[in-house]
C-alpha atoms as a PDB file:
ATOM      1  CA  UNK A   1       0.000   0.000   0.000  1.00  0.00           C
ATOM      2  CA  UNK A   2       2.899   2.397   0.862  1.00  0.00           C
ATOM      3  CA  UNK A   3       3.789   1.037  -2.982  1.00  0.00           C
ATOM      4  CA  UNK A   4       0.612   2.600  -4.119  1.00  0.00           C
ATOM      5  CA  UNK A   5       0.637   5.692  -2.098  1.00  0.00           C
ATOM      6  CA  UNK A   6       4.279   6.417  -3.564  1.00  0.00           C
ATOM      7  CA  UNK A   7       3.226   5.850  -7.163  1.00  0.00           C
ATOM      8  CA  UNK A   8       0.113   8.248  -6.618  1.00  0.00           C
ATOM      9  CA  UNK A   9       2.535  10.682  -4.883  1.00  0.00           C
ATOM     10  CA  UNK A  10       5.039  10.486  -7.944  1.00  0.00           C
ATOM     11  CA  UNK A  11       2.707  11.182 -10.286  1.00  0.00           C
ATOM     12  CA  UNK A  12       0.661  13.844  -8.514  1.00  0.00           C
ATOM     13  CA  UNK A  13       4.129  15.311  -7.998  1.00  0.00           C
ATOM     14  CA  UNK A  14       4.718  14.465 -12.289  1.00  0.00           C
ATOM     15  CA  UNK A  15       1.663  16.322 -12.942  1.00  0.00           C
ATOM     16  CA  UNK A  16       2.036  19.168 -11.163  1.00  0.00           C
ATOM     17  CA  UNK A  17       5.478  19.477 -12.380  1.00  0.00           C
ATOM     18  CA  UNK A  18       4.099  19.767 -15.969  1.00  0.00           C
ATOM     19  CA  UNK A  19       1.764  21.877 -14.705  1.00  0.00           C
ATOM     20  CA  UNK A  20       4.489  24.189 -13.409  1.00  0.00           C
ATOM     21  CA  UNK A  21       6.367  23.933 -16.330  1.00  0.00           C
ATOM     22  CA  UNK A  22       3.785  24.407 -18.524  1.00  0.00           C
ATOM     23  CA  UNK A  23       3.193  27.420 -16.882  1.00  0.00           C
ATOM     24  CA  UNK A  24       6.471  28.848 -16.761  1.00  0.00           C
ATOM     25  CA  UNK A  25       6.899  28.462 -20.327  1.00  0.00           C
ATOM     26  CA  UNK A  26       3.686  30.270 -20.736  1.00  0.00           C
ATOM     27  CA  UNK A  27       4.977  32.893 -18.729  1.00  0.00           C
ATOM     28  CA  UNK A  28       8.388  33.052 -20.613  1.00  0.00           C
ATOM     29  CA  UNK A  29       6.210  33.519 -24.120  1.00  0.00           C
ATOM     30  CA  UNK A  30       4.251  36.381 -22.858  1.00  0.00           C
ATOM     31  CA  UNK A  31       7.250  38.111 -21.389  1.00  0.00           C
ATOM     32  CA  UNK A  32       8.663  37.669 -24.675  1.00  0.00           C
ATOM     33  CA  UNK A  33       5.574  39.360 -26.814  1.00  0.00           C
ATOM     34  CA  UNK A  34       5.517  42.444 -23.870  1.00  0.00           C
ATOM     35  CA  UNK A  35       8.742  42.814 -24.102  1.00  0.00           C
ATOM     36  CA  UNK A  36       8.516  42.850 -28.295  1.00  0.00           C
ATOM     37  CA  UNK A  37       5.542  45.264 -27.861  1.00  0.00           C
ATOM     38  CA  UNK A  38       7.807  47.235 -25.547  1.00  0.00           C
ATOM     39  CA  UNK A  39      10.621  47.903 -27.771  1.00  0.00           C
ATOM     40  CA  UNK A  40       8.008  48.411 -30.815  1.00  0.00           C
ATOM     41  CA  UNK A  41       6.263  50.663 -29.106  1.00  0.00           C
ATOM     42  CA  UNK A  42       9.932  52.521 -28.124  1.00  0.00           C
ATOM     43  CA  UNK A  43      10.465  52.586 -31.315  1.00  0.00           C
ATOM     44  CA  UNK A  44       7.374  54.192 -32.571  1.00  0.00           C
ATOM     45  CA  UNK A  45       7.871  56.641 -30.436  1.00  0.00           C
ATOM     46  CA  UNK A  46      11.347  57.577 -30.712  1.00  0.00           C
ATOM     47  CA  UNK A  47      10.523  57.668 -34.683  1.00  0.00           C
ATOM     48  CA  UNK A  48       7.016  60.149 -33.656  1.00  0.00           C
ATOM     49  CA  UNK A  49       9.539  62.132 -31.071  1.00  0.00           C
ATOM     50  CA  UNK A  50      12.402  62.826 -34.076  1.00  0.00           C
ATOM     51  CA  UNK A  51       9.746  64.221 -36.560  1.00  0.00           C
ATOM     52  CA  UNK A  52       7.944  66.578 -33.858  1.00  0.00           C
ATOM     53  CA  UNK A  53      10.885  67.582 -33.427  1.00  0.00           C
ATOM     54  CA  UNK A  54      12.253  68.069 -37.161  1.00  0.00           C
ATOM     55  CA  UNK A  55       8.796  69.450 -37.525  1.00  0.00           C
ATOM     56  CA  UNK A  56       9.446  72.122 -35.142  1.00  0.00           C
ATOM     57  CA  UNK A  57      12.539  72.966 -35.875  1.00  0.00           C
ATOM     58  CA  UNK A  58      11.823  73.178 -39.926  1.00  0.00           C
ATOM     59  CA  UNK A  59       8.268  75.608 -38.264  1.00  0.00           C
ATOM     60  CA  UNK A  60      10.910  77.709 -36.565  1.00  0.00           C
ATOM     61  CA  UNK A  61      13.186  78.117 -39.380  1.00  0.00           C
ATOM     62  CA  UNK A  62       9.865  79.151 -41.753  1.00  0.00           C
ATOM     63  CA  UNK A  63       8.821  81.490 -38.840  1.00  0.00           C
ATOM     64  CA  UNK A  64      12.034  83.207 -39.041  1.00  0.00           C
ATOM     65  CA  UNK A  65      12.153  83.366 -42.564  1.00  0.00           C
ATOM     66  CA  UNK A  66       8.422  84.517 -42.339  1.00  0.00           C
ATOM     67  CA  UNK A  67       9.375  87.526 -40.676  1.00  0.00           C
ATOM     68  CA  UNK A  68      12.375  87.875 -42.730  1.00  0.00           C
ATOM     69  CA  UNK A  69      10.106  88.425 -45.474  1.00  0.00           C
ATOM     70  CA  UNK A  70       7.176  90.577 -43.483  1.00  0.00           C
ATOM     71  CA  UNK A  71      10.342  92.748 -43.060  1.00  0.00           C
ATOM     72  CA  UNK A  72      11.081  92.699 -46.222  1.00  0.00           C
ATOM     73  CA  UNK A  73       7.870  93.696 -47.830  1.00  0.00           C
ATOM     74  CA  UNK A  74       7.127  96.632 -45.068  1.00  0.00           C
ATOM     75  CA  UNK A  75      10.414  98.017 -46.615  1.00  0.00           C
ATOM     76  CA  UNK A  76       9.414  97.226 -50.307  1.00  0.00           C
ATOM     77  CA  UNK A  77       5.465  99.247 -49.441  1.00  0.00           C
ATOM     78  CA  UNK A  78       8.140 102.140 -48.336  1.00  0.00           C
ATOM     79  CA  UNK A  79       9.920 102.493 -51.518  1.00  0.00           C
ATOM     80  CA  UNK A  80       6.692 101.704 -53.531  1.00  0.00           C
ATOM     81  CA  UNK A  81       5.134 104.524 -51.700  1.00  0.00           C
ATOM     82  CA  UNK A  82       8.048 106.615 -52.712  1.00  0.00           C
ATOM     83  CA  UNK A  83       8.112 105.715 -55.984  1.00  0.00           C
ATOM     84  CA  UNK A  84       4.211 106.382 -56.478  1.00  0.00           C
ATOM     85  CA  UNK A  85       4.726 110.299 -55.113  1.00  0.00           C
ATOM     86  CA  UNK A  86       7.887 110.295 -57.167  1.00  0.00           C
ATOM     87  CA  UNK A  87       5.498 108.833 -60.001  1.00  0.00           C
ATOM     88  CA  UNK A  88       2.945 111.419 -59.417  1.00  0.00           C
ATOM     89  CA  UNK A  89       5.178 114.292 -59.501  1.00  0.00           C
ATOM     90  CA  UNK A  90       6.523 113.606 -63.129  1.00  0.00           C
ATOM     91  CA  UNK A  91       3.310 113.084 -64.306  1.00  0.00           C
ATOM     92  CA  UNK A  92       2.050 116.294 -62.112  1.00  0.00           C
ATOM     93  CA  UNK A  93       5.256 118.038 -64.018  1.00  0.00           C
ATOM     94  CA  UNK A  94       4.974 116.387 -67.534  1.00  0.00           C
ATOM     95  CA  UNK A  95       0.874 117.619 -67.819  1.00  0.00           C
ATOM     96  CA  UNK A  96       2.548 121.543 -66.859  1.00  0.00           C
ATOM     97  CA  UNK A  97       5.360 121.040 -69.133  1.00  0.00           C
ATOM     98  CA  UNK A  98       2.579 119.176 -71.962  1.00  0.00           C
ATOM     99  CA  UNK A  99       0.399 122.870 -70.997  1.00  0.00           C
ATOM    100  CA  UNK A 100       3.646 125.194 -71.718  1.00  0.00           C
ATOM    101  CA  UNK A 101       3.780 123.539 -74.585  1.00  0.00           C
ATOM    102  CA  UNK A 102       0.998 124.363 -76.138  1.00  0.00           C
ATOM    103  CA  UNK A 103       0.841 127.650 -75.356  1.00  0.00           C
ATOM    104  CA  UNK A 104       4.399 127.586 -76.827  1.00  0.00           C
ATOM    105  CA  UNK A 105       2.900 126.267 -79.881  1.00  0.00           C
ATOM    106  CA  UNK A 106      -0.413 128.506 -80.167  1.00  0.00           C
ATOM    107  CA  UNK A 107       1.904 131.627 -79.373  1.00  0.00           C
ATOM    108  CA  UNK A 108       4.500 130.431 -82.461  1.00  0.00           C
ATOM    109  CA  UNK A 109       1.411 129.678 -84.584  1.00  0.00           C
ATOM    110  CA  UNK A 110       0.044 133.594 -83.787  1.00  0.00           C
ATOM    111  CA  UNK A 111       3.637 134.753 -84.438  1.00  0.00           C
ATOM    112  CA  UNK A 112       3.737 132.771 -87.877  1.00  0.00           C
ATOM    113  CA  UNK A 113       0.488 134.219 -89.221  1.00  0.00           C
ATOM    114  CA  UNK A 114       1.768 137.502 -87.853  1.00  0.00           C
ATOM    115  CA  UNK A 115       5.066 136.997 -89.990  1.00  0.00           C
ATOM    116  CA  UNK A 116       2.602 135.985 -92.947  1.00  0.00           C
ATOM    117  CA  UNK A 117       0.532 138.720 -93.005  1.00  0.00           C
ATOM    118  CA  UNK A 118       3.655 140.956 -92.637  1.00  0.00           C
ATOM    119  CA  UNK A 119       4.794 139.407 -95.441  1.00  0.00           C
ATOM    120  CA  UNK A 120       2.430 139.819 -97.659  1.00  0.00           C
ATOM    121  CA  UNK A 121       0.972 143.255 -96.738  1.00  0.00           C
ATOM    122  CA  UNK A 122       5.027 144.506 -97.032  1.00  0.00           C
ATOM    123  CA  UNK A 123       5.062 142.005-100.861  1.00  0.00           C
ATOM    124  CA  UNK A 124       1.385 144.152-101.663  1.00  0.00           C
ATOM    125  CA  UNK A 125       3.498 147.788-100.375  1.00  0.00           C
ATOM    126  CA  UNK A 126       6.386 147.021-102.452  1.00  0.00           C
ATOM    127  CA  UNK A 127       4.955 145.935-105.293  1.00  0.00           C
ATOM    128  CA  UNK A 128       2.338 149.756-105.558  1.00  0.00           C
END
């Protein structure tokens, strides 16, 4: 009977043993897919982490170059401003020098007729 209680002992012992083992091993698998999962999961966001941060970095430089420009163009509106009163004034002076001329020209158009009619009133003298 001791016989029998041995045998029973050695494989209740057996089967827990495989039990054990079998659960260690299951144990060992799923530390292995966490820790897989870990480092994927590391890596995803080291990879997220380095493009925020190339992102930002590339949004700095464009804000910097954006104001660059916003410079820029304030000083550009300056000097178009200028040259539109610059503009302005030649055209303000080419309509007074456009006016002289004309009365240039009606006041050498009088004079010619003048001349004419001297002319010919001093041919019409010379010729009684």
């Amino acid at each position: 009977m001791e016989e029998g209680i041995k045998s029973r002992l050695i494989l209740i012992l057996a089967i827990l043993t495989a039990i054990f083992f079998l659960t260690s091993v299951s144990s060992c698998m799923d530390s292995r897919r966490q820790r897989t999962s870990r480092y994927k999961e590391m890596s995803t966001r080291m990879g997220l982490e380095e493009k925020a941060e190339k992102f930002n970095s590339e949004r700095a430089a464009l804000s910097d170059k954006i104001k660059e420009l916003e410079k820029n163009l304030g000083s550009q509106k300056g000097e178009l401003e200028k040259t539109k009163e610059a503009l302005s004034q030649q055209q303000l002076a080419n309509r007074s020098l456009t006016e002289e001329l004309e009365k240039v020209n009606k006041l050498k158009e009088a004079l010619e007729e003048n001349l004419k009619e001297a002319l010919v009133s001093g041919a019409s003298k010379r010729n009684k």
